[in-house]
Every structure is written in structure tokens, then in C-alpha cells.
C-alpha atoms as a PDB file:
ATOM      1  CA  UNK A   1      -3.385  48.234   7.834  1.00  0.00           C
ATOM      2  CA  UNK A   2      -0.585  46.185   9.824  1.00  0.00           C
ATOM      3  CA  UNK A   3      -3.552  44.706  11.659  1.00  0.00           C
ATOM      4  CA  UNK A   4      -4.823  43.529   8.559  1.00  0.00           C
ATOM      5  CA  UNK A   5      -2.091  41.614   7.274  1.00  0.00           C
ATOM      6  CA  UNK A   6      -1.529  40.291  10.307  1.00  0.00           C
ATOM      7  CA  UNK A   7      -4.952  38.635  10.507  1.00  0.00           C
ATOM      8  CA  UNK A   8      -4.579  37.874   6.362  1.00  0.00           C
ATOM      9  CA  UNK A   9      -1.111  35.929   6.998  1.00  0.00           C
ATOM     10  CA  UNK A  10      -3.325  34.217  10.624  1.00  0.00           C
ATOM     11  CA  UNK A  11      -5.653  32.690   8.424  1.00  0.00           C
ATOM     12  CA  UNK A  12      -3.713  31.728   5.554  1.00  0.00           C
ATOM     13  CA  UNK A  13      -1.668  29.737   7.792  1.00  0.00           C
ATOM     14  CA  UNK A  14      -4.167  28.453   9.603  1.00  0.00           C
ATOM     15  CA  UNK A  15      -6.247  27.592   6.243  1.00  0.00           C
ATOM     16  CA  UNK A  16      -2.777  25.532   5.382  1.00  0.00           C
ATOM     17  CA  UNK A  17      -2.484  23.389   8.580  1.00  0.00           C
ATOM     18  CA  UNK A  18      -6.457  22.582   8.575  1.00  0.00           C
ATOM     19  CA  UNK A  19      -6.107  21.490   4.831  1.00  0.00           C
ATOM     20  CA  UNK A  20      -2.533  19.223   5.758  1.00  0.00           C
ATOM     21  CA  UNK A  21      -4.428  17.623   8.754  1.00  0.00           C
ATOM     22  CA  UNK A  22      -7.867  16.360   6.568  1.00  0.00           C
ATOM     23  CA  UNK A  23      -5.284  15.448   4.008  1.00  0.00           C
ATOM     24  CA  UNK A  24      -3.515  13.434   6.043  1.00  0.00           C
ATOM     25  CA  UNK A  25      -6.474  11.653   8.216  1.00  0.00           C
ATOM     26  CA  UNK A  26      -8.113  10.834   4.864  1.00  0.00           C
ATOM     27  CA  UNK A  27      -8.892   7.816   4.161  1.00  0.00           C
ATOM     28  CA  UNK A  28      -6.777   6.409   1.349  1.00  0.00           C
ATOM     29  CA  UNK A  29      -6.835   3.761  -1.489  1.00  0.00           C
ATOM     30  CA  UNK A  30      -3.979   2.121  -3.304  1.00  0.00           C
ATOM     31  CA  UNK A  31      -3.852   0.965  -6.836  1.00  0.00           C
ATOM     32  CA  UNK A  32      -6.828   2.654  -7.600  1.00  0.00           C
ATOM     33  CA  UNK A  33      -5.145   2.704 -11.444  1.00  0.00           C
ATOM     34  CA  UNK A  34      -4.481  -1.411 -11.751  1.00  0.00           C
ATOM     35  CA  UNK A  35      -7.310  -3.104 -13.453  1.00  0.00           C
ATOM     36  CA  UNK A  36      -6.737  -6.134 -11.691  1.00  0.00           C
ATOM     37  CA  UNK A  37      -7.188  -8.234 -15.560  1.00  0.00           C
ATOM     38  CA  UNK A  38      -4.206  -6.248 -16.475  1.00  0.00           C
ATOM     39  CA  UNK A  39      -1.599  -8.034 -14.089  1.00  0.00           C
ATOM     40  CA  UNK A  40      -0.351 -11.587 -15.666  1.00  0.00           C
ATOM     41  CA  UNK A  41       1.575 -12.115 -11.922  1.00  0.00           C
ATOM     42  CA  UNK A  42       2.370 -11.120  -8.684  1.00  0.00           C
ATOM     43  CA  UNK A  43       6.037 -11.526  -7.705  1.00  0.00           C
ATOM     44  CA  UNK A  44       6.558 -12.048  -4.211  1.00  0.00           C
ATOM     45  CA  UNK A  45       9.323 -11.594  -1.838  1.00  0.00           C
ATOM     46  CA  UNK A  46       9.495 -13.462   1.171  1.00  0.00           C
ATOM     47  CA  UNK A  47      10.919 -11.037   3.711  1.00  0.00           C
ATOM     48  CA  UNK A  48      11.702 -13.348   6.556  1.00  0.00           C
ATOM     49  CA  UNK A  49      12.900 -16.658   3.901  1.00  0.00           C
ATOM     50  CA  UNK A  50      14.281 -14.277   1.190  1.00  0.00           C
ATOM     51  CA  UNK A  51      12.141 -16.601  -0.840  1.00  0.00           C
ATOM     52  CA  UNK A  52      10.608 -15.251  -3.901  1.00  0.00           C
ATOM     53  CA  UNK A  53       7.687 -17.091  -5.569  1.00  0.00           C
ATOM     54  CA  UNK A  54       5.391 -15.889  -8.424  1.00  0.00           C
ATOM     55  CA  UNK A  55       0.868 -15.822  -7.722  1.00  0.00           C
ATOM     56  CA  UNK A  56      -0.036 -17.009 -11.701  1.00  0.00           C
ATOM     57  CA  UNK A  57      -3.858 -17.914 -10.641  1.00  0.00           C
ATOM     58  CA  UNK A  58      -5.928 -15.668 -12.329  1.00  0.00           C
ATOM     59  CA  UNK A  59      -8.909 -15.469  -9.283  1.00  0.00           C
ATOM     60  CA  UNK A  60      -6.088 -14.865  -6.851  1.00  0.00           C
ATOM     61  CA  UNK A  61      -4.692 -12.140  -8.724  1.00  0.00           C
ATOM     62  CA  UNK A  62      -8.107 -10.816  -8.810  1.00  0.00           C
ATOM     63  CA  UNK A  63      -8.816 -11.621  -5.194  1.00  0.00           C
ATOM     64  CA  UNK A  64      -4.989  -9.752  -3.877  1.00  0.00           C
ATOM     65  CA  UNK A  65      -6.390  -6.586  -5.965  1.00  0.00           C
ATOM     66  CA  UNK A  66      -9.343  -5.946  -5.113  1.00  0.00           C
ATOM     67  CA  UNK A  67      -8.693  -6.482  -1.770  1.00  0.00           C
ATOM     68  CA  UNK A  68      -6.049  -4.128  -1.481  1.00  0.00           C
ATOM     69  CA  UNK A  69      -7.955  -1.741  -4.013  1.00  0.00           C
ATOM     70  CA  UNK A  70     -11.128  -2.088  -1.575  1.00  0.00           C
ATOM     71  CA  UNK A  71      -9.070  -1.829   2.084  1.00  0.00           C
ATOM     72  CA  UNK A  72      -9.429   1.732   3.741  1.00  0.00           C
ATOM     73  CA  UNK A  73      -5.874   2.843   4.725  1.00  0.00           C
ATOM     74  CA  UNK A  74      -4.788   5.883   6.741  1.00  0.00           C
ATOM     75  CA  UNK A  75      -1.352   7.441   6.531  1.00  0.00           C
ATOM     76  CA  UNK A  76       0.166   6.339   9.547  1.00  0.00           C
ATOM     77  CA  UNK A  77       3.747   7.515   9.255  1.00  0.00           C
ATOM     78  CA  UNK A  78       6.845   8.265   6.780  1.00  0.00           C
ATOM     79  CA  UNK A  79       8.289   5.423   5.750  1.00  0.00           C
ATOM     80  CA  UNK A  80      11.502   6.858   3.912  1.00  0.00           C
ATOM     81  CA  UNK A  81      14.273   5.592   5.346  1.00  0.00           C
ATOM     82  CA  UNK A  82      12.839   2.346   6.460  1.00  0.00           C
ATOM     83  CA  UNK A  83      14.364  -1.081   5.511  1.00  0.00           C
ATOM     84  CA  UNK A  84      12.720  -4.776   5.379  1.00  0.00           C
ATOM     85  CA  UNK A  85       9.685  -6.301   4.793  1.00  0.00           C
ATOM     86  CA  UNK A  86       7.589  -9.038   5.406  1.00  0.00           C
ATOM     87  CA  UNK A  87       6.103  -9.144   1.471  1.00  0.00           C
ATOM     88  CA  UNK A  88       7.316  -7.345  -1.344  1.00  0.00           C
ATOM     89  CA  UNK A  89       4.499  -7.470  -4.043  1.00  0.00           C
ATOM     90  CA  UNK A  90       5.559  -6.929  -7.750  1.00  0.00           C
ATOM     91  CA  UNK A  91       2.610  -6.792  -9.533  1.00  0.00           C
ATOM     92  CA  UNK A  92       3.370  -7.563 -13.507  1.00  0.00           C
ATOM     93  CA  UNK A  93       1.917  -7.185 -16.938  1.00  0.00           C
ATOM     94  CA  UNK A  94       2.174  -9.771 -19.553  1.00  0.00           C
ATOM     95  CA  UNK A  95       5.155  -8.299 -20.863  1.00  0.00           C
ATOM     96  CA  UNK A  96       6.834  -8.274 -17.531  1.00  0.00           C
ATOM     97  CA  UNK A  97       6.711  -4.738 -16.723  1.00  0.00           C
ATOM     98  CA  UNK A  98       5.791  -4.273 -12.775  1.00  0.00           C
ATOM     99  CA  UNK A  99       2.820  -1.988 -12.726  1.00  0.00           C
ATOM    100  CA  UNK A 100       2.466  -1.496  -9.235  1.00  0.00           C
ATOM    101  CA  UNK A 101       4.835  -2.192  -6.346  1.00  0.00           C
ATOM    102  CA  UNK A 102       4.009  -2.566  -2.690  1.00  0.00           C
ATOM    103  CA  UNK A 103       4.757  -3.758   0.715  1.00  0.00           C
ATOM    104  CA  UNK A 104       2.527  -5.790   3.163  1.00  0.00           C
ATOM    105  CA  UNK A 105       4.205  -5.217   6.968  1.00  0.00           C
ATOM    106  CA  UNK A 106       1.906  -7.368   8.492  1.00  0.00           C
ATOM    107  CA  UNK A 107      -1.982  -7.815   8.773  1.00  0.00           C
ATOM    108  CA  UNK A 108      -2.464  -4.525   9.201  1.00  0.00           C
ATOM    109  CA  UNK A 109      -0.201  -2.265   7.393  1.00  0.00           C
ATOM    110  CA  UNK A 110       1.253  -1.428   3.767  1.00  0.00           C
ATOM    111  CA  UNK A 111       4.170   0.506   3.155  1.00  0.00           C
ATOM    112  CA  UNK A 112       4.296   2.499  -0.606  1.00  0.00           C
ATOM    113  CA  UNK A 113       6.532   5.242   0.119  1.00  0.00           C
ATOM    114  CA  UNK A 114       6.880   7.803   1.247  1.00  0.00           C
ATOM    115  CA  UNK A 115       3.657   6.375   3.613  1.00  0.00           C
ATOM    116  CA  UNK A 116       3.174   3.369   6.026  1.00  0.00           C
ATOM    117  CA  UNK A 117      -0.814   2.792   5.625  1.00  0.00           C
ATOM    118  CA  UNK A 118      -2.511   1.081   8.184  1.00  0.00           C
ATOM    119  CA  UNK A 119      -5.735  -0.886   7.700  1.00  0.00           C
ATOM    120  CA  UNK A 120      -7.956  -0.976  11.124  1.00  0.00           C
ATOM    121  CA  UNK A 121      -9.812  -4.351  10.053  1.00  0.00           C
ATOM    122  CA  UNK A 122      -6.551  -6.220  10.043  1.00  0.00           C
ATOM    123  CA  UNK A 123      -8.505  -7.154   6.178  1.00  0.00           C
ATOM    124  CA  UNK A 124      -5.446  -7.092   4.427  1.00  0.00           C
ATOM    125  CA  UNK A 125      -4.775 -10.289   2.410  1.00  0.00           C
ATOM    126  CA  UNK A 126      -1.889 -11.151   5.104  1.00  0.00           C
ATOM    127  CA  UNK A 127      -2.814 -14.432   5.376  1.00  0.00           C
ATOM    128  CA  UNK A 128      -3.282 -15.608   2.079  1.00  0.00           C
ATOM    129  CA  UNK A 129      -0.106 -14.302   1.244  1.00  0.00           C
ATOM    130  CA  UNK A 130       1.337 -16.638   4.189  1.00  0.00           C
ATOM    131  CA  UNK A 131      -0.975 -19.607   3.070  1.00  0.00           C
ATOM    132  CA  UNK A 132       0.775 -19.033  -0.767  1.00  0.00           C
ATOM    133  CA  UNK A 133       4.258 -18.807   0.699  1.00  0.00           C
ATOM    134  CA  UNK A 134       4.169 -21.933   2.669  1.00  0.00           C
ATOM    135  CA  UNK A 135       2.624 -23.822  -0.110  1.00  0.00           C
ATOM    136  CA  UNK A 136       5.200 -22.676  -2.560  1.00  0.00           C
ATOM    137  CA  UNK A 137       8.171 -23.710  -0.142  1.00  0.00           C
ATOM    138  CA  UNK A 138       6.322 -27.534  -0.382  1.00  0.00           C
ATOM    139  CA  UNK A 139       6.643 -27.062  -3.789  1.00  0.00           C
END
């Protein structure tokens, strides 16, 4: 009977880690619940300038989520206790109310905690997010 148990408790555990590890190396998307018509702005955060400057175009609003809604991200490590970023997206209603908050590290990697997510196409809309920064400095 002790045998039995023993084997029981083996494969329960075991059962545990396989399920952690696919859960882990799946792939993951963000903001799978922002309909992309529903945000009025993005607010961003310039981590480098401290700069913050506000994305009001409706197609690039549509173009930041869907990218980011469409990019396959893994879980590459924790991110709690982490400081700083590059770009701090706010992503607001009409009323003003963030819906969704991120952080772009660099071209390939988000951080929404407790997760950094890294995107192996570099796709990330890194540069655009540059582009819209320097053009808002000029402005």
C-alpha cells in the first residue's frame, strides 16, 4: 500500500511540474481584452527623456494594438522588483480611464508584471514608438 502512495504522490508531482513548464513556454498574447476602437489615447513615457507625450491618431492607435495584440511573446523572466523603462504605455478611454498598461524594454521585450515577454521577431512597434517620440520633442 506504501508503494502505492508513493508512486500516487510521484506522479502527481510530476503531473504539476509538466503542466508549470507548457504553461510557462506558451506562447502568450497581451491585451487580448482592448478593442483597439475603445482607446481615445496612448500616454507615453519617455524612459530615457522623462518625456511624456500623448498618440491621439486614430490608425496609430489601431496600428500600436494590434501589433502588440498580434506579437507572440514568451515569458522570459519575473519582472517584480524591476525598475525603469524605455516606454511606459497608458492606454486610455475617452473618459480617461487607462485600460491597459504596459512596458516596451526595447525591440524585443514587454514587461506587464509579474512577466518580462520577449518577442523573437524583434516585431514589436519599438520603432514607431521612437519615430513618435522624436517627432513630439520637435514639437
Amino acid at each position: 500500500m506504501k508503494g502505492k502512495k508513493r508512486l500516487f504522490s510521484v506522479i502527481i508531482v510530476l503531473f504539476i511540474i509538466i503542466i508549470g513548464l507548457v504553461w510557462w513556454y506558451s506562447p502568450v498574447s497581451l491585451m487580448t481584452n482592448v478593442n483597439s476602437e475603445d482607446v481615445s489615447c496612448i500616454e507615453v513615457t519617455g524612459g530615457n527623456s522623462g518625456g511624456v507625450f500623448l498618440i491621439t491618431d486614430t490608425d496609430t492607435i489601431v496600428s500600436i494594438v494590434t501589433n502588440i495584440q498580434n506579437t507572440p511573446l514568451k515569458k522570459s523572466k519575473v519582472s517584480i522588483m524591476y525598475s525603469g523603462a524605455l516606454y511606459d504605455l497608458s492606454f486610455k478611454d475617452p473618459q480617461g480611464n487607462t485600460v491597459y498598461n504596459l512596458i516596451v524594454n526595447d525591440s524585443s521585450t514587454i514587461r506587464k508584471d509579474p512577466f518580462f515577454y520577449h518577442d523573437s521577431t524583434e516585431s514589436i512597434c519599438f520603432d514607431l514608438l521612437e519615430k513618435l517620440e522624436v517627432t513630439a520633442r520637435v514639437e
